[in-house]
C-alpha atoms as a PDB file:
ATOM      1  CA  UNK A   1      15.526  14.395  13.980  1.00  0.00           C
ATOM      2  CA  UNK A   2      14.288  11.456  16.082  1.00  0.00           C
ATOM      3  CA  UNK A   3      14.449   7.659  15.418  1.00  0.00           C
ATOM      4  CA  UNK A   4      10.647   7.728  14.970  1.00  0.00           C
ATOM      5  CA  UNK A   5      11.043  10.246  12.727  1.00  0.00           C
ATOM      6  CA  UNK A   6      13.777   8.988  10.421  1.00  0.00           C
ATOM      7  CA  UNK A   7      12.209   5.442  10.888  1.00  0.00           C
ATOM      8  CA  UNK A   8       9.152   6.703   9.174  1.00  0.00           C
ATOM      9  CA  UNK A   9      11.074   8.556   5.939  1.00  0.00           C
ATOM     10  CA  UNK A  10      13.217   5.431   5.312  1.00  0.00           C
ATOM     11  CA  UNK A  11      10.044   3.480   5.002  1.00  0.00           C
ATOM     12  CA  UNK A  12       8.505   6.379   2.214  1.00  0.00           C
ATOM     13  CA  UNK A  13      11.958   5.596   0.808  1.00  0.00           C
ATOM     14  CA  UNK A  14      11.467   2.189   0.554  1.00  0.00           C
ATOM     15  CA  UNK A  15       7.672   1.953  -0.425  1.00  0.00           C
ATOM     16  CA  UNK A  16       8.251   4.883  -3.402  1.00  0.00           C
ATOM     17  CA  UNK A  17      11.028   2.466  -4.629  1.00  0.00           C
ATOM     18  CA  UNK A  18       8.590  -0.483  -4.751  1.00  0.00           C
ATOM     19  CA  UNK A  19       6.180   1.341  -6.149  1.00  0.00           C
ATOM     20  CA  UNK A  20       9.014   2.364  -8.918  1.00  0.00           C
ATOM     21  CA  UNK A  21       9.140  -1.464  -9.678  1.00  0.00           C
ATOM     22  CA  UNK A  22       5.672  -2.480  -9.331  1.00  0.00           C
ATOM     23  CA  UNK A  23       4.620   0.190 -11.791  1.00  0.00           C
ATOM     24  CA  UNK A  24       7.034  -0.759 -14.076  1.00  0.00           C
ATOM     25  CA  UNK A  25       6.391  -4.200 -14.180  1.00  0.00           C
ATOM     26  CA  UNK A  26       2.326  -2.555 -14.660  1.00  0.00           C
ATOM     27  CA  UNK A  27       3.201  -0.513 -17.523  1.00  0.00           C
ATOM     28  CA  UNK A  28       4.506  -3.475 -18.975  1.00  0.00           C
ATOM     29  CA  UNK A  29       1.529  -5.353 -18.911  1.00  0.00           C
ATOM     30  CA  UNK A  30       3.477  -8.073 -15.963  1.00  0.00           C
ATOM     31  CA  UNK A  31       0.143  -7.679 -13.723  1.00  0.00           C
ATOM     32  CA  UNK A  32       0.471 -11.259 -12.184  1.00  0.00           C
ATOM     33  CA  UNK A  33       3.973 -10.508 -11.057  1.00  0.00           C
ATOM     34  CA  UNK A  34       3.328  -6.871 -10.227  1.00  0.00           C
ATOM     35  CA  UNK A  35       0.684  -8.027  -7.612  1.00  0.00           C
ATOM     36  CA  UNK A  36       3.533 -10.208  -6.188  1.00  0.00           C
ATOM     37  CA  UNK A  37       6.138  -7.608  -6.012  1.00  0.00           C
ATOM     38  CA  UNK A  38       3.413  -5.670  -4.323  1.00  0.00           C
ATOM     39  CA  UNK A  39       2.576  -8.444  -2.016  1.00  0.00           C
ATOM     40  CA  UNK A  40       5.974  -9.179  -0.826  1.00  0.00           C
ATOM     41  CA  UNK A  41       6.626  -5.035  -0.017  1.00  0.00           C
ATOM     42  CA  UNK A  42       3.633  -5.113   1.979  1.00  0.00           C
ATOM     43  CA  UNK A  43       4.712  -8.089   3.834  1.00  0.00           C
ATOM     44  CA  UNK A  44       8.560  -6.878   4.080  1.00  0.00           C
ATOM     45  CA  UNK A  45       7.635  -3.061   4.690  1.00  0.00           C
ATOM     46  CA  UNK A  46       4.686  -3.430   7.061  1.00  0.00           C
ATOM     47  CA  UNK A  47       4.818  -6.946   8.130  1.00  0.00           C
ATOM     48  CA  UNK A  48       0.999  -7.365   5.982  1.00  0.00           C
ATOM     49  CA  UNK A  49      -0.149  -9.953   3.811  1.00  0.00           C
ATOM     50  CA  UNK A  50      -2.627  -8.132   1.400  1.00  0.00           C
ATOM     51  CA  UNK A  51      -5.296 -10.435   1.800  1.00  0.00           C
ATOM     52  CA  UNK A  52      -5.679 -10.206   5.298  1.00  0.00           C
ATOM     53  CA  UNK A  53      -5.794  -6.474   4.524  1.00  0.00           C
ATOM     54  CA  UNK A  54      -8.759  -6.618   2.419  1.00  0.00           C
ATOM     55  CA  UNK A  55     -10.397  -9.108   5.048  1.00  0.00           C
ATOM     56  CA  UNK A  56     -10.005  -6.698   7.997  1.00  0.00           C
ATOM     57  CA  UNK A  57     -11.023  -3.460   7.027  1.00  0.00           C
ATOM     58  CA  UNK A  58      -8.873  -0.128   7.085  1.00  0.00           C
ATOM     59  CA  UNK A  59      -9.705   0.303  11.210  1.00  0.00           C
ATOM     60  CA  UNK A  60      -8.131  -2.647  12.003  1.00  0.00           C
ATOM     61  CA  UNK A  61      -5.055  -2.495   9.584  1.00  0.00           C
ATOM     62  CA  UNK A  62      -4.770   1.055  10.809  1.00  0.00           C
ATOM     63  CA  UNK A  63      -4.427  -0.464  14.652  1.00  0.00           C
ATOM     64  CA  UNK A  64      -2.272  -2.686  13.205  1.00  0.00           C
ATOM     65  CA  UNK A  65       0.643  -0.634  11.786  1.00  0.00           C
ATOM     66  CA  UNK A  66       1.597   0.729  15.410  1.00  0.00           C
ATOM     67  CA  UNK A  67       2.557   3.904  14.174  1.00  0.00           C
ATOM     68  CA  UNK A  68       0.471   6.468  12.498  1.00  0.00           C
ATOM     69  CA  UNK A  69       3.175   7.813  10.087  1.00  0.00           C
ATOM     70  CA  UNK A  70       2.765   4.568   8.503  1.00  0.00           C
ATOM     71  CA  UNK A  71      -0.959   5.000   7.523  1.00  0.00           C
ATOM     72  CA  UNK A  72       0.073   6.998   3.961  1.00  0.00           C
ATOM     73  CA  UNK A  73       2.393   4.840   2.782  1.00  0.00           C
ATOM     74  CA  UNK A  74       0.908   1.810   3.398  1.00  0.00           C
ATOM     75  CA  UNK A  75      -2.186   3.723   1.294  1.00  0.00           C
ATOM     76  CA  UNK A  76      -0.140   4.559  -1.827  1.00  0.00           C
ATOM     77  CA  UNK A  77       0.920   1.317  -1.685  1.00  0.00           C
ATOM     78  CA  UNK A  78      -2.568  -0.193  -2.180  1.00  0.00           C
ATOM     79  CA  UNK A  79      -2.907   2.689  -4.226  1.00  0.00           C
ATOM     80  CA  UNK A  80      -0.911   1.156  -6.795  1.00  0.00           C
ATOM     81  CA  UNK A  81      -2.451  -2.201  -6.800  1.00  0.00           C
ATOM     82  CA  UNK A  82      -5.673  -0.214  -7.339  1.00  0.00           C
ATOM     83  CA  UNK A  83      -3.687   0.941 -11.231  1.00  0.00           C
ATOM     84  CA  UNK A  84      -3.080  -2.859 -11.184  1.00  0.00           C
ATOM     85  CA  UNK A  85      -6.275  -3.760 -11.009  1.00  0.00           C
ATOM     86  CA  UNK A  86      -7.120  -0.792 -13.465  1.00  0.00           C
ATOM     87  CA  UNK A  87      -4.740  -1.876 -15.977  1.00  0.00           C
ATOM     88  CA  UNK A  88      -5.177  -5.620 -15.975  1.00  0.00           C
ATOM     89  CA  UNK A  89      -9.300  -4.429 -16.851  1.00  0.00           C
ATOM     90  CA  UNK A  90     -10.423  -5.071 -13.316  1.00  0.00           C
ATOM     91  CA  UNK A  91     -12.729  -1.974 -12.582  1.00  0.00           C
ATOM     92  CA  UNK A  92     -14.582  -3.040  -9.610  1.00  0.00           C
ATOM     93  CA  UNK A  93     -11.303  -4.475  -7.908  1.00  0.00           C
ATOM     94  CA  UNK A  94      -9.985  -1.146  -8.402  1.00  0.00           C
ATOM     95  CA  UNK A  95     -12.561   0.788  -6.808  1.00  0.00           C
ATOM     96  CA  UNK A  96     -11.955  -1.146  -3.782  1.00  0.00           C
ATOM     97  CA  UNK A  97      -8.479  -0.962  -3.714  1.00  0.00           C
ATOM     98  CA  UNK A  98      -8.753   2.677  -4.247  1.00  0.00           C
ATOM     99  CA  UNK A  99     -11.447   3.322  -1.646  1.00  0.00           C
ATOM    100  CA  UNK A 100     -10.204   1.105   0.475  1.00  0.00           C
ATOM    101  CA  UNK A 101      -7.014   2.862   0.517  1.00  0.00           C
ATOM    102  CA  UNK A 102      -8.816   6.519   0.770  1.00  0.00           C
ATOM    103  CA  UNK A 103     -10.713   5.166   4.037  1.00  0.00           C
ATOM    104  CA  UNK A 104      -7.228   4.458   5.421  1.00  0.00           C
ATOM    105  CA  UNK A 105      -6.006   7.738   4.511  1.00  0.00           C
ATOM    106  CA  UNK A 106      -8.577   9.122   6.385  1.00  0.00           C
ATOM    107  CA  UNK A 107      -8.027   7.748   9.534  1.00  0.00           C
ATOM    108  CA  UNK A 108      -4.803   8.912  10.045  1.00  0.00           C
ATOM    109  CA  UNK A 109      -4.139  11.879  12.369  1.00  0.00           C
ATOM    110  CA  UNK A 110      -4.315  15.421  11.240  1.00  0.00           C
ATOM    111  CA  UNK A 111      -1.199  17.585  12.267  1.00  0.00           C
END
């Protein structure tokens, strides 16, 4: 397997185990602190600050991750801040999570 390779499943590794947390700390109704959890994976996992993301637009955060292996994860990721949103009652905050996060899904590479 190459480095690339294995670089890439450690990091599904690590972002289904944040997920695991953040959607725990969702499903019990912690929304405030699940958005931080969420923020501080994006910024340790992909070196993002989840503002930013929503500023520049899924092209440029695309460009931005360097690898295209990391365009799913980072989009289930912002995937679950999209149930945040949902949960905490947010529906249009969702929708742009979620699309948001389906745009970036579609710019990665088919293979």
């Amino acid at each position: 397997m190459s480095i690339q390779r294995d670089l890439i499943l450690r990091l599904v590794e690590a972002v289904a185990q944040a997920i695991a947390g953040v959607a725990a700390l969702r499903r019990k109704g912690a929304y405030q602190e699940a958005r931080l959890e969420l923020g501080k994976a994006a910024g340790k996992l992909f070196g993002l600050d989840l503002g930013l993301v929503a500023l520049l637009g899924p092209g440029a955060v695309a460009a931005q991750l360097g690898h295209p292996g990391k365009v799913a994860p980072l989009a289930d990721l912002l995937e679950e801040r999209a149930e945040i949103e949902r949960a905490d009652g947010h529906a249009a905050e969702a929708a742009r999570w979620t699309a948001f996060a389906a745009e970036l899904r579609g710019l990665q590479p088919r293979g």
